[in-house]
PDB file of N, CA and C in Angstrom:
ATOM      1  N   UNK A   1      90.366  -5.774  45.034  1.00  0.00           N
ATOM      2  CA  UNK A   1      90.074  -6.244  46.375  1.00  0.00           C
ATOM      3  C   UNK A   1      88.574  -6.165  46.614  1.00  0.00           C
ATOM      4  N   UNK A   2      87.650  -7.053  46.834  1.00  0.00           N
ATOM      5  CA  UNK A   2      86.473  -7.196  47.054  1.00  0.00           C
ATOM      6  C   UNK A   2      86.087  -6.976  48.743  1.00  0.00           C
ATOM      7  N   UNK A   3      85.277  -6.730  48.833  1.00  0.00           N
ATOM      8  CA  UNK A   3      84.037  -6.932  50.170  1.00  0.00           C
ATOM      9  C   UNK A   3      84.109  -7.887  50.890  1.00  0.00           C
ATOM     10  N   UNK A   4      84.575  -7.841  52.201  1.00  0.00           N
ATOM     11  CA  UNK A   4      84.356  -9.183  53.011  1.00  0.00           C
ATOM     12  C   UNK A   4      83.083  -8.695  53.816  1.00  0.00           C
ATOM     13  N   UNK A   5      82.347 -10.269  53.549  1.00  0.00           N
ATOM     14  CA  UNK A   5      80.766 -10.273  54.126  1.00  0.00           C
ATOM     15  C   UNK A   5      81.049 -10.412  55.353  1.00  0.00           C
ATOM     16  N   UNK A   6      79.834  -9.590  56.122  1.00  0.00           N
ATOM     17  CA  UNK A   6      80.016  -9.459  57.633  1.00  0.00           C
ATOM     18  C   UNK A   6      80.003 -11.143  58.608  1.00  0.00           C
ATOM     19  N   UNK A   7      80.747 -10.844  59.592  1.00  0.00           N
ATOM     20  CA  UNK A   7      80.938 -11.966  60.506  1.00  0.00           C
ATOM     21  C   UNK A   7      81.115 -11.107  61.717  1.00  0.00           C
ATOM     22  N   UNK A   8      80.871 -12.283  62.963  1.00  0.00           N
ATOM     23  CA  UNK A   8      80.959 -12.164  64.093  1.00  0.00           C
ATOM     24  C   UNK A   8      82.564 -11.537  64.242  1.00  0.00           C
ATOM     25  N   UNK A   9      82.653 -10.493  65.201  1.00  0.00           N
ATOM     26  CA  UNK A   9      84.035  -9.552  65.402  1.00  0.00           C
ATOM     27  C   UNK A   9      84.489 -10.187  67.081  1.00  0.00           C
ATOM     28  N   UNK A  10      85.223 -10.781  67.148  1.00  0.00           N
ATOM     29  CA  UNK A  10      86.623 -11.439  68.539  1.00  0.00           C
ATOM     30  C   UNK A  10      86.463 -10.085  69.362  1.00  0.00           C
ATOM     31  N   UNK A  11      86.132  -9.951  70.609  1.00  0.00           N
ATOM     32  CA  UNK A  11      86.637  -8.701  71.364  1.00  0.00           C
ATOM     33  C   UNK A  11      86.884  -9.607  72.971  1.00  0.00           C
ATOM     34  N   UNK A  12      88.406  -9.872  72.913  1.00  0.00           N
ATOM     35  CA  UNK A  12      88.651 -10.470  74.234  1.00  0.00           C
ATOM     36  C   UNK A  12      88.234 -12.145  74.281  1.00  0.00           C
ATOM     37  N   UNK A  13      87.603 -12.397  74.701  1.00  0.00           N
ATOM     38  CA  UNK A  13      86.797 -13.923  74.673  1.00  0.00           C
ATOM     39  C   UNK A  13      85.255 -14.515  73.597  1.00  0.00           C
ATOM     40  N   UNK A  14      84.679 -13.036  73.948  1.00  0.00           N
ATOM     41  CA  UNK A  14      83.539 -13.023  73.336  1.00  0.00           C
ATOM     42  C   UNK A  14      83.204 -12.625  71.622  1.00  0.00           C
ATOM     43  N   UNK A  15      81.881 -12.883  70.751  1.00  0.00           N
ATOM     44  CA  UNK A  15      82.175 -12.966  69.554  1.00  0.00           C
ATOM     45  C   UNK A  15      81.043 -11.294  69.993  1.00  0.00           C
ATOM     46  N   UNK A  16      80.745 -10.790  69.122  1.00  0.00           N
ATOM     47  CA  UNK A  16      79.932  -9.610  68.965  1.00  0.00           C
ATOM     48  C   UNK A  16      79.727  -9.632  67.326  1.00  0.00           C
ATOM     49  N   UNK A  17      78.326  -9.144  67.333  1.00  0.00           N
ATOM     50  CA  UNK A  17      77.411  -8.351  66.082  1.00  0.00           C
ATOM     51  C   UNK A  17      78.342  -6.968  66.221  1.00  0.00           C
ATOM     52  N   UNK A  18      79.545  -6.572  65.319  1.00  0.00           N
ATOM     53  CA  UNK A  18      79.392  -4.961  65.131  1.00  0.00           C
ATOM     54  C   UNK A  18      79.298  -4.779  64.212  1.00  0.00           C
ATOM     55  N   UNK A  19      78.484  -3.946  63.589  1.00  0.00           N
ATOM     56  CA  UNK A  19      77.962  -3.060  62.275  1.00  0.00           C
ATOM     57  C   UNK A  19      77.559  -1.562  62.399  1.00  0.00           C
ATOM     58  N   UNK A  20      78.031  -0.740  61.386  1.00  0.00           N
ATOM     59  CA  UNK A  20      78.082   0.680  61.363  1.00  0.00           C
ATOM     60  C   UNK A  20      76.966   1.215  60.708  1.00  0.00           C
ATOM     61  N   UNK A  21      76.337   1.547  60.658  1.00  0.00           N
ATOM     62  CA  UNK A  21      75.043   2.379  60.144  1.00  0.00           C
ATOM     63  C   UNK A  21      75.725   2.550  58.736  1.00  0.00           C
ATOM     64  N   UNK A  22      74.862   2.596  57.830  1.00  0.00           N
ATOM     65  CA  UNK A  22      75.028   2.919  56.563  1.00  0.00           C
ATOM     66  C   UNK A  22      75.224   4.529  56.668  1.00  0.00           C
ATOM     67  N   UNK A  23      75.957   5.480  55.561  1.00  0.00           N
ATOM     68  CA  UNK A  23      76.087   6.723  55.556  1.00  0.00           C
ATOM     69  C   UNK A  23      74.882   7.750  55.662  1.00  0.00           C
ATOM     70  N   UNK A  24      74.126   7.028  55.083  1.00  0.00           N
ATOM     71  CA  UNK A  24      72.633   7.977  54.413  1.00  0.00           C
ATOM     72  C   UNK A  24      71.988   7.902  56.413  1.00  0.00           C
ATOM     73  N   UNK A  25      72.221   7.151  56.795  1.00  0.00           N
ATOM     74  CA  UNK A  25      71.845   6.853  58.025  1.00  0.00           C
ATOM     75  C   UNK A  25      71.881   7.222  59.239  1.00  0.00           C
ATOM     76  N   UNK A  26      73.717   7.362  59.474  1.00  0.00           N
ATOM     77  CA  UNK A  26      74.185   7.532  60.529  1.00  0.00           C
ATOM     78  C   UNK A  26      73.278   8.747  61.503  1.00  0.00           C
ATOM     79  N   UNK A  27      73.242   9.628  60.979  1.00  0.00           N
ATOM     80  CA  UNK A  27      72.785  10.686  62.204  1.00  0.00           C
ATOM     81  C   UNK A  27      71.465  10.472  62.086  1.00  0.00           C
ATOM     82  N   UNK A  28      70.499   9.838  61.258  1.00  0.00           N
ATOM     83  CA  UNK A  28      69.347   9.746  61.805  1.00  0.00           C
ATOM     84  C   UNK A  28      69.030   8.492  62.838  1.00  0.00           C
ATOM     85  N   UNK A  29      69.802   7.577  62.995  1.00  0.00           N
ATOM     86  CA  UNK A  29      69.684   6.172  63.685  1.00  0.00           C
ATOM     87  C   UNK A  29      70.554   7.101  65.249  1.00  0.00           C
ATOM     88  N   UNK A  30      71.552   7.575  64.964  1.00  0.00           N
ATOM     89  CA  UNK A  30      72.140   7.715  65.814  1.00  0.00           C
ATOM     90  C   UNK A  30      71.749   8.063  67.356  1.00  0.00           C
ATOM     91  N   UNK A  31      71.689   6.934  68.585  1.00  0.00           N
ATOM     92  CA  UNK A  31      71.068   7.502  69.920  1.00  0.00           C
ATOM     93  C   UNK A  31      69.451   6.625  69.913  1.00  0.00           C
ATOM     94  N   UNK A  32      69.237   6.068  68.602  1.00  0.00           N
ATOM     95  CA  UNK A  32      68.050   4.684  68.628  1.00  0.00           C
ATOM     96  C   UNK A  32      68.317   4.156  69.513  1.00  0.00           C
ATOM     97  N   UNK A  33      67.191   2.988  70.023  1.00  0.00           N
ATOM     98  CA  UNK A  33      67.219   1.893  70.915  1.00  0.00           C
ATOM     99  C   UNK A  33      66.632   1.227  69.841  1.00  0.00           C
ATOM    100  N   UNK A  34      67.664   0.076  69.423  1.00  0.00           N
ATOM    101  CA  UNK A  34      66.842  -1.003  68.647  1.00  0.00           C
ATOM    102  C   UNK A  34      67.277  -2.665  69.231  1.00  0.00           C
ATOM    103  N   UNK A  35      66.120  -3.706  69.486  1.00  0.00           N
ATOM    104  CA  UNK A  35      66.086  -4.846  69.999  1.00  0.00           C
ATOM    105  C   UNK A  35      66.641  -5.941  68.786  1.00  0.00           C
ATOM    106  N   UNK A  36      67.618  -6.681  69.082  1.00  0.00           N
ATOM    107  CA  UNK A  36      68.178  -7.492  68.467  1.00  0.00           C
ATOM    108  C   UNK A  36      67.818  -9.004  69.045  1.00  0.00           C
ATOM    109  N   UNK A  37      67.567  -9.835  68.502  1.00  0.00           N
ATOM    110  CA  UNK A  37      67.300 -11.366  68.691  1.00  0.00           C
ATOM    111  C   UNK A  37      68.568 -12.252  68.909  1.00  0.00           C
ATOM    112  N   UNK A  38      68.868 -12.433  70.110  1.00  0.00           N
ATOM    113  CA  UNK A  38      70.201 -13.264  70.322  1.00  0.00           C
ATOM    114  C   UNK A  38      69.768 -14.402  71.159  1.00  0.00           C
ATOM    115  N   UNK A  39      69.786 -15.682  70.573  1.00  0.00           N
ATOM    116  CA  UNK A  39      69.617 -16.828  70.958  1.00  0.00           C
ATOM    117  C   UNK A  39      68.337 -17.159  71.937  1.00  0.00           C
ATOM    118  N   UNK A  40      67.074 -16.296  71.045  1.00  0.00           N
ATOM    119  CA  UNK A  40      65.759 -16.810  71.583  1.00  0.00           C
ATOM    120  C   UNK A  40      65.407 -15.756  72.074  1.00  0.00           C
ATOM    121  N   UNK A  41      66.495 -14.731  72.752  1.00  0.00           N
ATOM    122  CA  UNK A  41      66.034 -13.484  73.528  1.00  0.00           C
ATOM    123  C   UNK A  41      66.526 -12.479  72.473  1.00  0.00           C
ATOM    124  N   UNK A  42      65.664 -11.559  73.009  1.00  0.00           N
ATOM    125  CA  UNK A  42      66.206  -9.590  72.944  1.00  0.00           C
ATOM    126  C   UNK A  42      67.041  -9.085  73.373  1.00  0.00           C
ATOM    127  N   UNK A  43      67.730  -8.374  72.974  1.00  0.00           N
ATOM    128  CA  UNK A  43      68.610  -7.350  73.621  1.00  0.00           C
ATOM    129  C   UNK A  43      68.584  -5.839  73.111  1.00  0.00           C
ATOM    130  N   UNK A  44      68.446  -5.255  74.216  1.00  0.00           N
ATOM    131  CA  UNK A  44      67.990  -3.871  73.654  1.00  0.00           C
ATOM    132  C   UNK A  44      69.572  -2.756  73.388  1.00  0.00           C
ATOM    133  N   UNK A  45      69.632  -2.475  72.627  1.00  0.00           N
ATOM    134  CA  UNK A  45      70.828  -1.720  71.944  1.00  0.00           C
ATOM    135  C   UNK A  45      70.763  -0.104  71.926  1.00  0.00           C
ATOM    136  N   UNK A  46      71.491   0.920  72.040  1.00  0.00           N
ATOM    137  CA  UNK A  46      71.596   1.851  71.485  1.00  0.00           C
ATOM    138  C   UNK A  46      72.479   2.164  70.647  1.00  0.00           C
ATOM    139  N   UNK A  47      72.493   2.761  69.642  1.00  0.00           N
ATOM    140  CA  UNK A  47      73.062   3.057  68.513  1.00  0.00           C
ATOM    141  C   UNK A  47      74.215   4.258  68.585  1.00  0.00           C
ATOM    142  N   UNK A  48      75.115   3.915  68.272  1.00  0.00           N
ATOM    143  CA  UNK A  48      76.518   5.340  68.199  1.00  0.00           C
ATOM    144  C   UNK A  48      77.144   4.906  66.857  1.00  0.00           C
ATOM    145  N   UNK A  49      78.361   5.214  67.258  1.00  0.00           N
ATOM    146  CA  UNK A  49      78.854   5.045  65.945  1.00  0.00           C
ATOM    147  C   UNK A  49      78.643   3.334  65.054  1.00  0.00           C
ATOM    148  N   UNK A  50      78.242   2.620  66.438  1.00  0.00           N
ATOM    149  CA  UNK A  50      78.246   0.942  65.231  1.00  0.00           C
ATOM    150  C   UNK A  50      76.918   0.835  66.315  1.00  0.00           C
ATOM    151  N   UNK A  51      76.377  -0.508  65.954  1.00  0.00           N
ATOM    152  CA  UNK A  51      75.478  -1.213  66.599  1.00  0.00           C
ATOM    153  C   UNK A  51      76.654  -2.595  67.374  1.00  0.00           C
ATOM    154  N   UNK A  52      76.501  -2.459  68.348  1.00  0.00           N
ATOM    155  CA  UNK A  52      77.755  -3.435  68.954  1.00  0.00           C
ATOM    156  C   UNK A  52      76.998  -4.259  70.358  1.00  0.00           C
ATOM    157  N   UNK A  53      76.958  -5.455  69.829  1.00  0.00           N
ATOM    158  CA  UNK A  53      75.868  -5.941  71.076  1.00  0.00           C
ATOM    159  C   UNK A  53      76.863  -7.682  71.022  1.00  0.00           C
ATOM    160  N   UNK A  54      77.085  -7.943  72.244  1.00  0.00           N
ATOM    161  CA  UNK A  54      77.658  -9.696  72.475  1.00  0.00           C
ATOM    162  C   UNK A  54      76.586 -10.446  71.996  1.00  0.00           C
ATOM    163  N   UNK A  55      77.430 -11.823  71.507  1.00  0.00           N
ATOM    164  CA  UNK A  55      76.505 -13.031  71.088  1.00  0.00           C
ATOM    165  C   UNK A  55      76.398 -13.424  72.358  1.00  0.00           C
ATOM    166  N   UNK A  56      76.966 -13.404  73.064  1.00  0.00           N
ATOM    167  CA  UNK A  56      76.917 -14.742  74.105  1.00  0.00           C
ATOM    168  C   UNK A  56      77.785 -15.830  74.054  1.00  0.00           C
ATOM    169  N   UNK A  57      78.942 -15.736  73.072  1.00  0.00           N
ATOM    170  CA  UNK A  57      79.248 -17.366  72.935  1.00  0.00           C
ATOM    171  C   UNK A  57      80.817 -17.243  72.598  1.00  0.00           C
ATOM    172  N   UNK A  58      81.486 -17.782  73.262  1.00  0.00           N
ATOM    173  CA  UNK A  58      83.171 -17.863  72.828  1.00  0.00           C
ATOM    174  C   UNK A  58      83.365 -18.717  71.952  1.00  0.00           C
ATOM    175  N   UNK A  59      82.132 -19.564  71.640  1.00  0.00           N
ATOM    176  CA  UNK A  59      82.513 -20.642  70.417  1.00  0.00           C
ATOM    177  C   UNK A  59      82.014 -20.235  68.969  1.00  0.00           C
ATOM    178  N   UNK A  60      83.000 -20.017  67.808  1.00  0.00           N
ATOM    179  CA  UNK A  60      82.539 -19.262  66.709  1.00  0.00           C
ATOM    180  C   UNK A  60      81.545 -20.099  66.000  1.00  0.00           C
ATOM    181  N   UNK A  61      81.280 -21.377  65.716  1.00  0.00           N
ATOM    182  CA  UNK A  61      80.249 -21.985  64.919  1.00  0.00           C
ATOM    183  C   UNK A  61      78.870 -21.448  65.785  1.00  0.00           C
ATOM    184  N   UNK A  62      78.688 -21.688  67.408  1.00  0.00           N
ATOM    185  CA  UNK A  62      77.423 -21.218  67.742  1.00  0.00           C
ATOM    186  C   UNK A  62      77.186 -19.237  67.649  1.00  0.00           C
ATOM    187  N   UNK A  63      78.639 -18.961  67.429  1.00  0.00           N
ATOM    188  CA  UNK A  63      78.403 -17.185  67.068  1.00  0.00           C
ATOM    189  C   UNK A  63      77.828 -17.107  65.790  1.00  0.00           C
ATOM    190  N   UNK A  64      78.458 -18.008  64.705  1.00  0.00           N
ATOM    191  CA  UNK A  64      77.976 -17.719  63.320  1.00  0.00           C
ATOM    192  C   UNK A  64      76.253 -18.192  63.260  1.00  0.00           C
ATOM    193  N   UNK A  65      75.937 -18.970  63.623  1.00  0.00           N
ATOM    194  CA  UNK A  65      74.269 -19.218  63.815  1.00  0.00           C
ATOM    195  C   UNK A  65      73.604 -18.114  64.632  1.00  0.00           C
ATOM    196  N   UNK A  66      74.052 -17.535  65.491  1.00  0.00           N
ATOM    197  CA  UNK A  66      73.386 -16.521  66.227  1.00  0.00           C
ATOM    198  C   UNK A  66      73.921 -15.293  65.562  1.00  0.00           C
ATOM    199  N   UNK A  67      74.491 -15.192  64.724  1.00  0.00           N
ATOM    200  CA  UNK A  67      74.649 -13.487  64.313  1.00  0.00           C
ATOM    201  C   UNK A  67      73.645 -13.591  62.781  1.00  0.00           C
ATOM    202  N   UNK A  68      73.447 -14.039  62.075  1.00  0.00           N
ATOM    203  CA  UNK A  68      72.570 -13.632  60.978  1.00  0.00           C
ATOM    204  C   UNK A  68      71.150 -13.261  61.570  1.00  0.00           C
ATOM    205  N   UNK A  69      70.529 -14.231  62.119  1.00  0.00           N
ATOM    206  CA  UNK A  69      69.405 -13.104  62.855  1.00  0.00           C
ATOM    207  C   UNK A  69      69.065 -12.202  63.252  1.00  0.00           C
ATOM    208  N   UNK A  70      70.529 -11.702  64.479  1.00  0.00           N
ATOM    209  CA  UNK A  70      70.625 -10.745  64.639  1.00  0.00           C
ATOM    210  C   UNK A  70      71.365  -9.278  63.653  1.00  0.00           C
ATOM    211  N   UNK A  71      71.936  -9.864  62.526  1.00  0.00           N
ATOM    212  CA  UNK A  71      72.069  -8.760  61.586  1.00  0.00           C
ATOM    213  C   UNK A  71      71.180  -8.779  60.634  1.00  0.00           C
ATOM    214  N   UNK A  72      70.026  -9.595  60.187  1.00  0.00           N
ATOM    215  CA  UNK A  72      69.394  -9.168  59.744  1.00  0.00           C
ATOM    216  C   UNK A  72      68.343  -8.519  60.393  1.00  0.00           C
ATOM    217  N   UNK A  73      68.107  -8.686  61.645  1.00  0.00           N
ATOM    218  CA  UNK A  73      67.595  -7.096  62.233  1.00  0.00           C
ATOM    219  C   UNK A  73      67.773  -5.815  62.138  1.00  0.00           C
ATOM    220  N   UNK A  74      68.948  -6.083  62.183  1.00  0.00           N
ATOM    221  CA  UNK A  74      69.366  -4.375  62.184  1.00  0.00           C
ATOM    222  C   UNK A  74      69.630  -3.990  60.539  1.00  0.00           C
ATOM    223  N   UNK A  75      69.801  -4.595  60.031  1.00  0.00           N
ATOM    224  CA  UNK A  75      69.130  -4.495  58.459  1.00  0.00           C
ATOM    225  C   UNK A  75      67.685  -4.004  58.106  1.00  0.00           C
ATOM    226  N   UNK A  76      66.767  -4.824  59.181  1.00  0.00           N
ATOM    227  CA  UNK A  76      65.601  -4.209  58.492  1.00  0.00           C
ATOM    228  C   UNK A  76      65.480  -2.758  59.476  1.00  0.00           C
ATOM    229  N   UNK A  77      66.378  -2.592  60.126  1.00  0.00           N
ATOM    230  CA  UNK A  77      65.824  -1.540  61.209  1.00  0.00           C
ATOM    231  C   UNK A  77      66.403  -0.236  60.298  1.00  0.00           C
ATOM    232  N   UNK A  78      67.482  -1.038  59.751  1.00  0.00           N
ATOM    233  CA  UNK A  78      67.974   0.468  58.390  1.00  0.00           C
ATOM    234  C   UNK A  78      67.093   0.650  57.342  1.00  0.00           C
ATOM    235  N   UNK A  79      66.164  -0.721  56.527  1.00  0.00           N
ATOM    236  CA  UNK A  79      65.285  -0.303  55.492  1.00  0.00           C
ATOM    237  C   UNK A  79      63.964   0.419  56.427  1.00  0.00           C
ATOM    238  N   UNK A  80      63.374   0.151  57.439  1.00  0.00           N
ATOM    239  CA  UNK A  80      62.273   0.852  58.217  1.00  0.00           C
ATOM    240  C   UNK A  80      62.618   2.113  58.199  1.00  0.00           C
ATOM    241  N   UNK A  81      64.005   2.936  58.865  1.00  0.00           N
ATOM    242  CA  UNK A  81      64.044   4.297  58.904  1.00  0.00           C
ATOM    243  C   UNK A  81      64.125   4.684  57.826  1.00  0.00           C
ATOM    244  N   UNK A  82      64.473   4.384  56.441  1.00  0.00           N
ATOM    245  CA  UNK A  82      64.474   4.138  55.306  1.00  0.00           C
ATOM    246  C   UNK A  82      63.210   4.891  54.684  1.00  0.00           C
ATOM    247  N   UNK A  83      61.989   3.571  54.980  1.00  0.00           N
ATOM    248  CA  UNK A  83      61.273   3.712  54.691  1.00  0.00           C
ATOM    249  C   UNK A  83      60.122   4.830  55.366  1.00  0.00           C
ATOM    250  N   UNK A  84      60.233   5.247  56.654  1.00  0.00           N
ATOM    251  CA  UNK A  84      59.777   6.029  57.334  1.00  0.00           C
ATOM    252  C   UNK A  84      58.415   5.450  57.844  1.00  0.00           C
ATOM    253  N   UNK A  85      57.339   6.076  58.439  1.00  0.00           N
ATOM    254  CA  UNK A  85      56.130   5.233  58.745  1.00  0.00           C
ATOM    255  C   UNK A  85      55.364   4.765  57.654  1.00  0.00           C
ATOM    256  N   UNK A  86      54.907   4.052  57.851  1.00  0.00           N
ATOM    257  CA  UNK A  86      53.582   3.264  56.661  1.00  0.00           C
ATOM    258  C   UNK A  86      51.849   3.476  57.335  1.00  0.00           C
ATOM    259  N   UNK A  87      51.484   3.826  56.133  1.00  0.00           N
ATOM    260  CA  UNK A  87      50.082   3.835  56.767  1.00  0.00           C
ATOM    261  C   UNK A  87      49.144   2.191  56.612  1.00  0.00           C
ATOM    262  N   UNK A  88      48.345   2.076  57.559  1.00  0.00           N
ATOM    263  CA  UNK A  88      47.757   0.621  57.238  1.00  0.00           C
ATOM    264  C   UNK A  88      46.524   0.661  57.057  1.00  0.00           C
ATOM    265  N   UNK A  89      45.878   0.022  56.293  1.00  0.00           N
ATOM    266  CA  UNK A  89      44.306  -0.302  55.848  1.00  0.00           C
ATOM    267  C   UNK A  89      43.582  -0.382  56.837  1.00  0.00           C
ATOM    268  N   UNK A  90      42.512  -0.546  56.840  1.00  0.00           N
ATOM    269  CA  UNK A  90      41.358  -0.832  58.153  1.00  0.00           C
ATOM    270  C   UNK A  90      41.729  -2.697  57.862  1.00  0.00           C
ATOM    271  N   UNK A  91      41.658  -3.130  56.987  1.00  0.00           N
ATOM    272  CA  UNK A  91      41.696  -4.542  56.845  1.00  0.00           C
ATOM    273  C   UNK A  91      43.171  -5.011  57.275  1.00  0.00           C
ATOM    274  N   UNK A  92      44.436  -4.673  57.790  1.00  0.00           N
ATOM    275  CA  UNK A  92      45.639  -4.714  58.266  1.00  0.00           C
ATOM    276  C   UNK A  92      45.423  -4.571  59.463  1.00  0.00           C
ATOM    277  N   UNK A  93      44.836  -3.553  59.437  1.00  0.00           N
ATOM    278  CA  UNK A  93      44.620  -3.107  61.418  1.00  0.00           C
ATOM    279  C   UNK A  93      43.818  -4.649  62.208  1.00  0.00           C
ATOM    280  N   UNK A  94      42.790  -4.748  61.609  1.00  0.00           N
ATOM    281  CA  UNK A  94      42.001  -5.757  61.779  1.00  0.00           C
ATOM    282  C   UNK A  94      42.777  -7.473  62.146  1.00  0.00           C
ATOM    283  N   UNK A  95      43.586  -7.135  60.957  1.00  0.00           N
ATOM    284  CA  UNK A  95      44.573  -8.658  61.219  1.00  0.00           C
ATOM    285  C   UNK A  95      45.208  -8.482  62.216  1.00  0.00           C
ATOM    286  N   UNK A  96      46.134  -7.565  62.472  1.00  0.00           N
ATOM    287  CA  UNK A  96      47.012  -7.248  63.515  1.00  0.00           C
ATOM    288  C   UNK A  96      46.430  -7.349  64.470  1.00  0.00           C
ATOM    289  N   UNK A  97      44.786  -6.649  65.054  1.00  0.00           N
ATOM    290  CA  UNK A  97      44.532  -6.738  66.349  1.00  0.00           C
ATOM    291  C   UNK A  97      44.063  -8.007  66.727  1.00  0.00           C
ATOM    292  N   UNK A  98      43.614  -9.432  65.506  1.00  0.00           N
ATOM    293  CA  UNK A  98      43.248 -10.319  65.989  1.00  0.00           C
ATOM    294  C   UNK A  98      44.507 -11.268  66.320  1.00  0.00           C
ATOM    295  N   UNK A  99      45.366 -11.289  65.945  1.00  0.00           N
ATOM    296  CA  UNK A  99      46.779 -11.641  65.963  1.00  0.00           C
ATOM    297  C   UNK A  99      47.080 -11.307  67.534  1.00  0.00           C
ATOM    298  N   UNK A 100      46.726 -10.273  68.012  1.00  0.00           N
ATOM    299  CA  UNK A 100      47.197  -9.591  69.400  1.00  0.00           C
ATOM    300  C   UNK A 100      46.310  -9.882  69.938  1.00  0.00           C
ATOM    301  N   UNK A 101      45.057 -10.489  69.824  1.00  0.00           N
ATOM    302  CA  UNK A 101      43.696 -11.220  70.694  1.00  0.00           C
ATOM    303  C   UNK A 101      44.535 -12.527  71.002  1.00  0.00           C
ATOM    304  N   UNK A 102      44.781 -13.385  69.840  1.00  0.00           N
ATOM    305  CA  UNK A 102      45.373 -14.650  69.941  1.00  0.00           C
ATOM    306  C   UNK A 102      46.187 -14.739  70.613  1.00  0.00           C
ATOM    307  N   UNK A 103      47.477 -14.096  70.784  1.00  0.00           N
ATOM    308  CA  UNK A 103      48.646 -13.964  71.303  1.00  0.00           C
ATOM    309  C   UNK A 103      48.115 -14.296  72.798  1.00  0.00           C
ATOM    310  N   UNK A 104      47.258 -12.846  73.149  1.00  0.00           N
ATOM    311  CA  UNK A 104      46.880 -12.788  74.467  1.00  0.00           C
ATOM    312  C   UNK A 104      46.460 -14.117  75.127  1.00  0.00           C
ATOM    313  N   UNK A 105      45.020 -14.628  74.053  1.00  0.00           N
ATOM    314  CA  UNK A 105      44.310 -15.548  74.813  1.00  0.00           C
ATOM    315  C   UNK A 105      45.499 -17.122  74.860  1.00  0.00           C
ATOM    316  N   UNK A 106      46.908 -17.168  74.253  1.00  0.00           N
ATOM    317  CA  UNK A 106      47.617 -18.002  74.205  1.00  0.00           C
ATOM    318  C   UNK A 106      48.354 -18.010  75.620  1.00  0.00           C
ATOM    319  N   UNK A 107      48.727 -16.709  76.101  1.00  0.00           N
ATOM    320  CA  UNK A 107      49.426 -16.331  76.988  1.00  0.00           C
ATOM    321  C   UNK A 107      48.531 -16.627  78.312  1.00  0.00           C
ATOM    322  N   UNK A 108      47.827 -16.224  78.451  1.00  0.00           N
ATOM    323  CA  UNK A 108      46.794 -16.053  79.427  1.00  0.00           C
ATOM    324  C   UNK A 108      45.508 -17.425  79.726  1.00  0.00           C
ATOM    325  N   UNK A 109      45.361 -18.238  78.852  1.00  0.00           N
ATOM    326  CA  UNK A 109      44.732 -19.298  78.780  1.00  0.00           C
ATOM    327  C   UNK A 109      44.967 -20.488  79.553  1.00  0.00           C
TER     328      UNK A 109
END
């Protein structure tokens, strides 16, 4: 019996992202707030025993387009704690803050 790859989970009308923290994981994620990307927006999550957040959508073809984004978030949010902090170069910092100049002067312009 093989692995069935994750899909959107039926609760009532609505489709939902649920996924369980990997083992190595669980109690360190556990009680996070992590932001998931659902159809253009964020949604801010806390973490217990699964990550369990609505698509938005009773129709499963527009659930299946809106849940890989949002599970591959919370994928990388398991390799980040994973990985723990990273330190960055002066030449990283540099990109990043002109990136966050741009942003601004995009927003604000």
């Amino acid at each position: 019996m093989g692995l069935r790859m994750p899909q959107p989970t039926l609760i009532g009308n609505r489709y939902y992202l649920r996924v369980a923290p990997p083992a190595d994981l669980a109690k360190a994620v556990k009680g996070q707030l992590i932001s998931i990307p659902i159809d253009g927006a964020f949604k801010s999550v806390r973490i217990g025993t699964h990550v369990k957040v609505s698509l938005g959508t009773s129709d499963l073809t527009e659930a299946l387009k809106r849940y890989l984004p949002a599970y591959q978030a919370v994928l990388a949010h398991w390799e980040a704690v994973r990985n723990g902090p990273q330190k960055l170069t002066h030449k990283t910092l540099f990109a990043l803050a002109g990136q966050i100049r741009a942003d601004w002067i995009n927003v604000f312009d």
